[in-house]
Protein backbone atom coordinates (compact mmCIF):
# COMPACT_ATOMS: atom_id res chain seq x y z
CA UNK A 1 149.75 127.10 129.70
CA UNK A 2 151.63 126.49 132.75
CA UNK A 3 155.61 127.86 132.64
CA UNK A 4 158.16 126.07 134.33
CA UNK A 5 161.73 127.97 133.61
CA UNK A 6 164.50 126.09 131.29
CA UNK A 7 167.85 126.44 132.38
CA UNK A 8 171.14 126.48 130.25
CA UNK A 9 169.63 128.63 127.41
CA UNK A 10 173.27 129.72 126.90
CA UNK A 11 174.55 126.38 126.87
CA UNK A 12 172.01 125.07 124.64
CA UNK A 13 172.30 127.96 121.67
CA UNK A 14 176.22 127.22 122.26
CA UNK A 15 175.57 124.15 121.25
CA UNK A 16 173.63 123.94 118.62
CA UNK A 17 175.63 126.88 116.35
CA UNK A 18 178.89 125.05 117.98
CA UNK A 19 179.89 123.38 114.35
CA UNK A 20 178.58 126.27 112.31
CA UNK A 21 181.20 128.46 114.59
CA UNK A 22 184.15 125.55 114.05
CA UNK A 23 183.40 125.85 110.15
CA UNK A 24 183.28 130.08 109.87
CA UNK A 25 185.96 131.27 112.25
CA UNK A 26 188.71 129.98 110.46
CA UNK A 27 188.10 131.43 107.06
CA UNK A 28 186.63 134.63 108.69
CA UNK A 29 183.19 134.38 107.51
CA UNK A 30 181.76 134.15 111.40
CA UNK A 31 179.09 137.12 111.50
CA UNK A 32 180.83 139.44 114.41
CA UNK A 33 178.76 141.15 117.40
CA UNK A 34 178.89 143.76 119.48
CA UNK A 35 180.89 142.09 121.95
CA UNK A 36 183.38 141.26 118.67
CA UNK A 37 187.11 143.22 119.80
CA UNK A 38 189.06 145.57 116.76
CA UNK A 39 191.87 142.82 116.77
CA UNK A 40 189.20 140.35 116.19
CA UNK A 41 187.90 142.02 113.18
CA UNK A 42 191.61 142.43 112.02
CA UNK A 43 192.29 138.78 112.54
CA UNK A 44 188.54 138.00 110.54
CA UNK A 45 189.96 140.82 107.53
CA UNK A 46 193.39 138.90 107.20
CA UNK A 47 191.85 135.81 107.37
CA UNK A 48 189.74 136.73 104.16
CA UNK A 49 192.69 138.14 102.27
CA UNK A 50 194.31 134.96 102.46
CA UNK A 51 191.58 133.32 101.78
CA UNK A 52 190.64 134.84 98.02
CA UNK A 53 194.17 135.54 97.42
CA UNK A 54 194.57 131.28 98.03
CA UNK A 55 191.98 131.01 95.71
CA UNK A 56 192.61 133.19 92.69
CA UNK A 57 196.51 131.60 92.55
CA UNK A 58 194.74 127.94 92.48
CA UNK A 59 192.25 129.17 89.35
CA UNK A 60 194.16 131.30 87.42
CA UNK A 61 196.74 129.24 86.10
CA UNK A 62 194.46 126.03 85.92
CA UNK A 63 191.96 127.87 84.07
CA UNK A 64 194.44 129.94 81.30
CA UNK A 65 195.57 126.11 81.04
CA UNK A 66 191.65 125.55 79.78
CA UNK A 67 191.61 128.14 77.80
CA UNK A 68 194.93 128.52 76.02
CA UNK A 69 196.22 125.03 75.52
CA UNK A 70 195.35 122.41 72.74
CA UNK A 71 193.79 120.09 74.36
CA UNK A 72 191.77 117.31 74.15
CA UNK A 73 187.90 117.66 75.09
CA UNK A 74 189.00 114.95 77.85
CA UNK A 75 191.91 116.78 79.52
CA UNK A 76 189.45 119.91 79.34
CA UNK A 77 186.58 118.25 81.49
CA UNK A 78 189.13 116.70 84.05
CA UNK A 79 190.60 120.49 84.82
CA UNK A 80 186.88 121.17 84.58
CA UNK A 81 185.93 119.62 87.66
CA UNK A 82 188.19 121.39 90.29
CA UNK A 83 188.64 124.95 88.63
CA UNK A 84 184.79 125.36 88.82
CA UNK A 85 184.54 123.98 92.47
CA UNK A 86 187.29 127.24 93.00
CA UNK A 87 185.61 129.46 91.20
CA UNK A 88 181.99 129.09 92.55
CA UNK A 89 183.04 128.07 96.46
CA UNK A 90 184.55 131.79 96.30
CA UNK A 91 181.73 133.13 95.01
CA UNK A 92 179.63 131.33 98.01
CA UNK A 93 182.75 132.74 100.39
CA UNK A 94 181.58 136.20 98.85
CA UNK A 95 177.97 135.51 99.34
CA UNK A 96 178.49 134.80 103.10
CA UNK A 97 180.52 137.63 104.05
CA UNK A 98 177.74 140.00 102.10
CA UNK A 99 175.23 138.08 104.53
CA UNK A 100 176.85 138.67 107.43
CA UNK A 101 174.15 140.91 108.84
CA UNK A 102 171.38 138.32 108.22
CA UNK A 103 173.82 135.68 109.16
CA UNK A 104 174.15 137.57 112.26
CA UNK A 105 170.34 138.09 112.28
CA UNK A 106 169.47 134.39 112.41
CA UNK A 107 172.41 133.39 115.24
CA UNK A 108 170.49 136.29 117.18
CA UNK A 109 166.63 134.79 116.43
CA UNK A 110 168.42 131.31 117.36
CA UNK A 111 170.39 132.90 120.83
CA UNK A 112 167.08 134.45 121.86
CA UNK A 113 164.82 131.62 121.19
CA UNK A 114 166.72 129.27 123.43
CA UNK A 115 167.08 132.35 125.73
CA UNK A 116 163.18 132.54 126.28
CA UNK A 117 162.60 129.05 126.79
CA UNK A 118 159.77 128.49 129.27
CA UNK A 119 159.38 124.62 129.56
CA UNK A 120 161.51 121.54 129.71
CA UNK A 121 159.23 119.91 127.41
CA UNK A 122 159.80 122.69 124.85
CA UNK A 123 163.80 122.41 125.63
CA UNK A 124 163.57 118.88 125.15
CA UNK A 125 161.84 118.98 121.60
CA UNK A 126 164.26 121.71 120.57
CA UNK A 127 167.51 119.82 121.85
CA UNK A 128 166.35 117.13 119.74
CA UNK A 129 166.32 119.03 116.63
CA UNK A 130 169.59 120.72 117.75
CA UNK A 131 171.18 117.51 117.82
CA UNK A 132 169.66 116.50 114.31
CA UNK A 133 170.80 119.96 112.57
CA UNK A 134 174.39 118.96 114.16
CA UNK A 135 174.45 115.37 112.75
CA UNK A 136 173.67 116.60 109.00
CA UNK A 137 176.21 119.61 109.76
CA UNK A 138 179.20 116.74 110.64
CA UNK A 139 178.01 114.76 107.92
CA UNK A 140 177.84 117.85 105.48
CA UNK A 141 181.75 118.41 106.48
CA UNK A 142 182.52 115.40 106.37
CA UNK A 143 181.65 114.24 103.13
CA UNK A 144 182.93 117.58 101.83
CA UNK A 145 186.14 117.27 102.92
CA UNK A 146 186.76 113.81 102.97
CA UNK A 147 185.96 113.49 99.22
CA UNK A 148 187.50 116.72 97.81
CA UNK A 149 190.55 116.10 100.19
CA UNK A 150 191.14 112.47 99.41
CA UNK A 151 191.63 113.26 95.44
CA UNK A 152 193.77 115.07 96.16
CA UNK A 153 195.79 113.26 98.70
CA UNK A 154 195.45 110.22 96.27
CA UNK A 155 196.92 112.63 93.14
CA UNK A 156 199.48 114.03 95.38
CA UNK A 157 200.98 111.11 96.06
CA UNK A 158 201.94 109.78 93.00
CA UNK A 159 204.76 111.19 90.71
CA UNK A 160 205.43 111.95 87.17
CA UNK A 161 208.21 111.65 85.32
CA UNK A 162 209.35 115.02 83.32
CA UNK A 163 212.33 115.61 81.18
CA UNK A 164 214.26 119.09 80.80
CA UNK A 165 216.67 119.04 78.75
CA UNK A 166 218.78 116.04 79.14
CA UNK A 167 217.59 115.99 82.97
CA UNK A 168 215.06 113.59 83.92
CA UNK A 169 212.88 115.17 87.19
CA UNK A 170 210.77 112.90 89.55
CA UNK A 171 207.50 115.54 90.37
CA UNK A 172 204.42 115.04 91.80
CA UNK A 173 201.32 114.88 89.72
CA UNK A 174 199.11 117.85 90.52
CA UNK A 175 195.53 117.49 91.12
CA UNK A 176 194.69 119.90 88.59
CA UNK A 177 197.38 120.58 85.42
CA UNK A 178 198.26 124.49 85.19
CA UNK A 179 199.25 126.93 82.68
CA UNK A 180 203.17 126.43 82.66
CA UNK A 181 203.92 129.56 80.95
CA UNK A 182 202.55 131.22 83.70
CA UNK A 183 203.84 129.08 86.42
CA UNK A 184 206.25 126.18 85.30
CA UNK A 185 206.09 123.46 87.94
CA UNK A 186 208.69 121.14 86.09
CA UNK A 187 211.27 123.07 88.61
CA UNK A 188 211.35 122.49 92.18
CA UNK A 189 210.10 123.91 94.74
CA UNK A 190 207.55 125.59 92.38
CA UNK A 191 206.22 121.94 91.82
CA UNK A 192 205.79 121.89 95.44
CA UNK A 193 204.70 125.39 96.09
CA UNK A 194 201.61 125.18 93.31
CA UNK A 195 200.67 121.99 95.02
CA UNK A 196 200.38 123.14 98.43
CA UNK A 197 198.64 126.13 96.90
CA UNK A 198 195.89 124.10 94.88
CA UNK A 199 195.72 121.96 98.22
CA UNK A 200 195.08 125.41 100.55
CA UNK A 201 192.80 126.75 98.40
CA UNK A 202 190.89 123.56 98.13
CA UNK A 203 190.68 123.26 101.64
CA UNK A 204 188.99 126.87 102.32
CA UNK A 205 186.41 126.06 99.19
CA UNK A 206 185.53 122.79 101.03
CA UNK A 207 185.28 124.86 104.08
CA UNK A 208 182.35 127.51 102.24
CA UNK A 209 180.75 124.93 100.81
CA UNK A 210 180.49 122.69 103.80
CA UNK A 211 179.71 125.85 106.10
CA UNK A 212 177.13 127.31 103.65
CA UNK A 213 175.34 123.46 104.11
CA UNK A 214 175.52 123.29 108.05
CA UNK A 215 174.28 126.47 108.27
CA UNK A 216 171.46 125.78 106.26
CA UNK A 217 171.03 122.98 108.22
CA UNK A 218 170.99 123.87 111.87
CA UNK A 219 168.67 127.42 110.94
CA UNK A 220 166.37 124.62 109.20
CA UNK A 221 166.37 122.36 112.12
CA UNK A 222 165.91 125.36 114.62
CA UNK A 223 162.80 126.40 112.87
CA UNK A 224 161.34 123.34 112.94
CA UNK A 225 161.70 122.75 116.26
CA UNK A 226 159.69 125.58 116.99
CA UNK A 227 157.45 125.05 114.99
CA UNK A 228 157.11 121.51 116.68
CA UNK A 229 156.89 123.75 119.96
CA UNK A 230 153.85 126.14 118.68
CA UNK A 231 152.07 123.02 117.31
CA UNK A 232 152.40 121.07 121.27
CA UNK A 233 151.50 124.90 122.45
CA UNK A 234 147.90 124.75 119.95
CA UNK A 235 147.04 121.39 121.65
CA UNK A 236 147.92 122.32 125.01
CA UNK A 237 145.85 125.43 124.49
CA UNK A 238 142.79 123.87 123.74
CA UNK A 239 143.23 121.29 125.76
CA UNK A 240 143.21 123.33 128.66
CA UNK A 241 140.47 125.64 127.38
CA UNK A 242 137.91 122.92 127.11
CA UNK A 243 138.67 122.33 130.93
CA UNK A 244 138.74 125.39 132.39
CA UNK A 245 136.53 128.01 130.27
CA UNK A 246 139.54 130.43 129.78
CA UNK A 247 141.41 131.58 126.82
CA UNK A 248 144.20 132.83 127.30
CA UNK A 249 147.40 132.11 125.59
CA UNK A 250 146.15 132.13 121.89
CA UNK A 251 148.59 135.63 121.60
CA UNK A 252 151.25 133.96 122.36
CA UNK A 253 150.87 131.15 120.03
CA UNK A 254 150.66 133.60 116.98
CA UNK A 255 153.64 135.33 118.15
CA UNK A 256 155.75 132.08 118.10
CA UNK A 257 154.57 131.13 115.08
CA UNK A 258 154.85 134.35 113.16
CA UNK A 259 157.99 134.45 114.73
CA UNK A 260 159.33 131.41 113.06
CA UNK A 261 157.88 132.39 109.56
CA UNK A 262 160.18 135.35 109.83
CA UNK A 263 163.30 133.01 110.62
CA UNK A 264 162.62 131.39 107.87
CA UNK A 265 162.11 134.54 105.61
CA UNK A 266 165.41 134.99 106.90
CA UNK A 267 166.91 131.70 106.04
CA UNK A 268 165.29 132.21 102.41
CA UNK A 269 166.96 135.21 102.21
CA UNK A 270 170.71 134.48 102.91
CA UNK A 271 170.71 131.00 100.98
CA UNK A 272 168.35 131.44 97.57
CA UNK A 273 170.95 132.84 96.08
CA UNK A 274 173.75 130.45 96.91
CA UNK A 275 171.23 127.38 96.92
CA UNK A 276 170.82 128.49 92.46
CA UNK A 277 174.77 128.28 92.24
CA UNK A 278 175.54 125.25 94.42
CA UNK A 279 172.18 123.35 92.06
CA UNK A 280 174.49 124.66 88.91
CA UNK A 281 177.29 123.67 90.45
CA UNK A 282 176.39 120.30 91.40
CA UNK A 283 174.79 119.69 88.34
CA UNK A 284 178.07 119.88 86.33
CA UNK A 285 179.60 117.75 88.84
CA UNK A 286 177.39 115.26 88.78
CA UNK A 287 177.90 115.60 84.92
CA UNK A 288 181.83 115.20 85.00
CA UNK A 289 182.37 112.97 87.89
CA UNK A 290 179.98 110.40 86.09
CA UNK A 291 182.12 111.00 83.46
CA UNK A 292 185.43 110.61 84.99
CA UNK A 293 184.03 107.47 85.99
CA UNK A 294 183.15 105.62 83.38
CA UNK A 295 186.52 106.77 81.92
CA UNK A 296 188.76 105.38 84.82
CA UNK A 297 186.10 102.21 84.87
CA UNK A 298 187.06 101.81 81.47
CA UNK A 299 191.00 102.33 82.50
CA UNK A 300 190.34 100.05 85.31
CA UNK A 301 191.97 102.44 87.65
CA UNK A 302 191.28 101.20 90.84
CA UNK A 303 192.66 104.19 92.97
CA UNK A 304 191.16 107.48 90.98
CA UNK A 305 187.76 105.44 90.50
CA UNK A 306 187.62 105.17 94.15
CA UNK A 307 188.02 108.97 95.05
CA UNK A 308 185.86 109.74 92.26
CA UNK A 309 183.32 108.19 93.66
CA UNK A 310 183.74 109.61 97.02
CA UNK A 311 183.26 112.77 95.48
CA UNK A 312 180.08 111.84 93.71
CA UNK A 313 178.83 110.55 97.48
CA UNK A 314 179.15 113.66 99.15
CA UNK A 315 178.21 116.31 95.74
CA UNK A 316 174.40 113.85 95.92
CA UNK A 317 174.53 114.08 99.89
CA UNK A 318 175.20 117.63 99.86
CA UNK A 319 172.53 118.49 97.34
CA UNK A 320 170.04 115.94 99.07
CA UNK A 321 170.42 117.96 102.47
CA UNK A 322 169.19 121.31 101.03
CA UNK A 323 166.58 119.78 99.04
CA UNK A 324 165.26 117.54 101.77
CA UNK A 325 165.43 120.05 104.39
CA UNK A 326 163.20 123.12 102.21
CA UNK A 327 160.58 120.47 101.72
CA UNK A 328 160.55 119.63 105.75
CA UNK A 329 160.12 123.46 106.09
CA UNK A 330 157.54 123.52 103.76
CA UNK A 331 155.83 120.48 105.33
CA UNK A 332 155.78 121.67 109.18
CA UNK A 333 154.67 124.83 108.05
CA UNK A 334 151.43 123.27 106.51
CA UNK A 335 151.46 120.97 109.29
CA UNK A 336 150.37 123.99 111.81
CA UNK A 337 146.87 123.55 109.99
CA UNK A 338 146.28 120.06 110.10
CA UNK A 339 147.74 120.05 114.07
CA UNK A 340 144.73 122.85 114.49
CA UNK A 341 142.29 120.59 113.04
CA UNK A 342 142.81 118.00 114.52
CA UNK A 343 142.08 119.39 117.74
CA UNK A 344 138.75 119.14 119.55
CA UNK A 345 137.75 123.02 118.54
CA UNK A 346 134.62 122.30 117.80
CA UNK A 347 133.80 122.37 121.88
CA UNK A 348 135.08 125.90 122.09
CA UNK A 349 133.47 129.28 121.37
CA UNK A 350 132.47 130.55 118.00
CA UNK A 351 134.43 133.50 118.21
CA UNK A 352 137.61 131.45 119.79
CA UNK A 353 137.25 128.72 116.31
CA UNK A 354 137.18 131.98 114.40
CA UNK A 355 140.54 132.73 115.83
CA UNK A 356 141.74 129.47 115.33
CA UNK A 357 140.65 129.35 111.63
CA UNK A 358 142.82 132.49 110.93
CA UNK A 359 145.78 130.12 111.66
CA UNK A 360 144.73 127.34 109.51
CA UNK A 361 144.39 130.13 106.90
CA UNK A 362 147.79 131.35 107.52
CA UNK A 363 149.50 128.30 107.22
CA UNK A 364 148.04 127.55 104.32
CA UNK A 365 150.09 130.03 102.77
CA UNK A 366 153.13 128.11 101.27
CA UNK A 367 156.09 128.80 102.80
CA UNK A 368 159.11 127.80 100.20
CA UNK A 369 162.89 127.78 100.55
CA UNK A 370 164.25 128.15 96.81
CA UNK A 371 166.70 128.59 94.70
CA UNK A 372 167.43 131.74 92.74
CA UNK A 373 163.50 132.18 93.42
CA UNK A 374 162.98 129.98 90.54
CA UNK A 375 163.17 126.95 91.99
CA UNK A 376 161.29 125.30 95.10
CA UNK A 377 163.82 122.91 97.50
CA UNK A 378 162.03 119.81 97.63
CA UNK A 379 163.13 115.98 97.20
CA UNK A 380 161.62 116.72 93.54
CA UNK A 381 164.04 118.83 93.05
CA UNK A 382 167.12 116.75 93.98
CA UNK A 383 165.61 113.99 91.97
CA UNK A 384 165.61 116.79 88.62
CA UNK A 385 169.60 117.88 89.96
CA UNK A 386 170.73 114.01 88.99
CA UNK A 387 168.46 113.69 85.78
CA UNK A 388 169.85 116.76 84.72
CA UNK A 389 173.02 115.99 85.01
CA UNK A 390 172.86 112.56 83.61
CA UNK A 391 171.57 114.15 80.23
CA UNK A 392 174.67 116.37 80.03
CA UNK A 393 176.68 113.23 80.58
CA UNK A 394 175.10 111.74 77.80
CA UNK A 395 175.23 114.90 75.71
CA UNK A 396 179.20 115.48 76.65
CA UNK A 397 179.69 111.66 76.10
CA UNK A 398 178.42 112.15 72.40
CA UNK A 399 180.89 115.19 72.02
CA UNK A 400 183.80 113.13 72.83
């Protein structure tokens, strides 16, 4: 295989983690380096004190609301809906900062990758997977934010009418009722103060979420761009073998792709874990937004059905993204076999076919990105996610 040197392998790994760096810096999650400064990791520390401490003042009150007032089951599911987007998105901001090393690990693998980059056409094929991993990442935050966001804009905006005493008080409606023995917003500004707070605190669990999915995204796309790159390297390398009588190069090949395969074990390893909560997380949401749904459908509220559906768009996107891309993993790993095969190796030397074969047995081998390790990521999946949650709809319909 003939080399002729890439250039802007800097440029090119800047690039492609570009979003993923947009999305962690500001809630301190980024994985820091070696060339990371003290005041840097001072700035990242405050950064996650504020973050949780945003978060537990949204939950607590809304959830002791859940769980001490008499309620209906109604009023119950609608508080149900953003406490448990807090609750888990902070667990997922946990989950990242405790995979900062492998976080780290993977922006390396990505850095060095585009680093060693021998051939334009190999650039080429891994700019264009670059640029895909960035389109689902801007979609991913997107979505996200524009859904979450826009309930709460909508909710914001109107007002309530409250009466203390003899006093009648003009509020704004908060997007998710709290506990008012704990925190009475019928007084101003704690009316105002709990709302910016829920608002915050929403908007650094929209951040995790949407991170932890463009992540997930660009690593994915990354990998399978080289894998495309080892499978144009297998037909180059026989290609060139049948016309010359030499062999070198096969190395190589098996480096790259064994290479990959550990990205991926990588990959596996920082996201099964949050991959089981976000599939029990969107499951419930999927649950309760249908719900919320057919309840405003029913009200014929025009303005709350809208943003409710928003937020259904973006929980199916979301959870479409991970599944789809574990299956494409899964795919262009098997696909290393087939690309072997389909090769002319039947002209080349017993022993050189035997070497070959060892790489059709090899990819053989499934490689999976799951969930929890119970569950495989695959368009299956995704279609199980909104059947599941459909039957608790119909089971929490019955309840109330």
């Amino acid at each position: 295989m003939t080399n002729q040197p890439a250039t802007n392998g800097k440029a090119n790994s800047d690039y492609s983690l570009q979003l993923n760096r947009w999305l962690l810096k500001p809630i301190g999650a980024w994985p820091s380096s070696s060339s990371t400064t003290r005041l840097e990791k001072i700035f990242s520390f405050v950064l996650n004190i504020t973050c949780y401490s945003s978060l537990v003042l949204a939950t607590i009150p809304s959830l002791l609301r859940m769980l001490l007032e008499d309620e209906s089951v109604y009023l119950k599911v609608k508080s149900l809906g953003p406490v448990s987007h807090w609750i888990v998105s902070s667990i997922n901001y946990t989950a990242l900062l405790l995979h900062s090393k492998n976080i780290r690990r993977c922006v390396e693998h990505m850095e060095d990758d585009w680093r060693t980059v021998a051939k334009d056409e190999d650039q080429q094929t891994m700019m264009r997977n670059a640029k895909f991993g960035r389109y689902v990442a801007v979609s991913c935050a997107i979505f996200m934010q524009g859904g979450v966001l826009g309930f709460f804009f909508v909710t914001a905006l109107n007002t309530v009418e409250v009466r203390v005493g003899n006093e009648t008080r003009m509020l704004h409606a908060l997007p998710c009722t709290v506990y008012k023995k704990l925190v009475n917003v019928d007084e101003t500004p704690t009316n105002e103060i709990m709302l910016l707070v829920q608002f915050w605190a929403s908007v650094i669990a929209n951040s995790s979420t949407a991170s932890i999915f463009s992540l997930a995204a660009v690593l994915a796309a990354h990998a399978c761009g080289q894998l495309n790159v080892v499978m144009a390297w297998i037909t180059e390398f026989v290609n060139e073998s049948r016309k010359t009588g030499g062999f070198k190069g096969l190395g190589v090949i098996v480096e790259r792709h064994l290479r990959t395969l550990n990205l991926i074990g990588h990959i596996e390893n920082v996201m099964n874990k949050i991959y089981f909560l976000e599939m029990f997380r969107c499951t419930m949401n999927i649950c309760n937004l249908s719900y919320y749904i057919l309840s405003e459908w029913s009200d014929q509220d025009i303005q709350n059905l809208a943003t409710y559906i928003m937020i259904y768009i973006s929980i199916c996107f979301n959870i479409f993204v991970i599944c789809y891309i574990g299956e494409i993993l899964t795919e262009q790993c098997r696909k290393i076999g087939e690309v072997v095969y389909m090769t002319d190796w039947y002209y080349l030397p017993s022993k050189i076919i035997l070497d070959l074969s060892l790489i059709i047995a090899r990819s053989n081998v499934l490689v999976r990105i799951t969930a929890g390790k119970f569950v495989d990521m695959s368009v299956h999946t995704f279609g199980d996610v909104v059947k599941t949650g459909f039957a608790y709809l119909n089971l929490l319909r019955q309840m109330t």
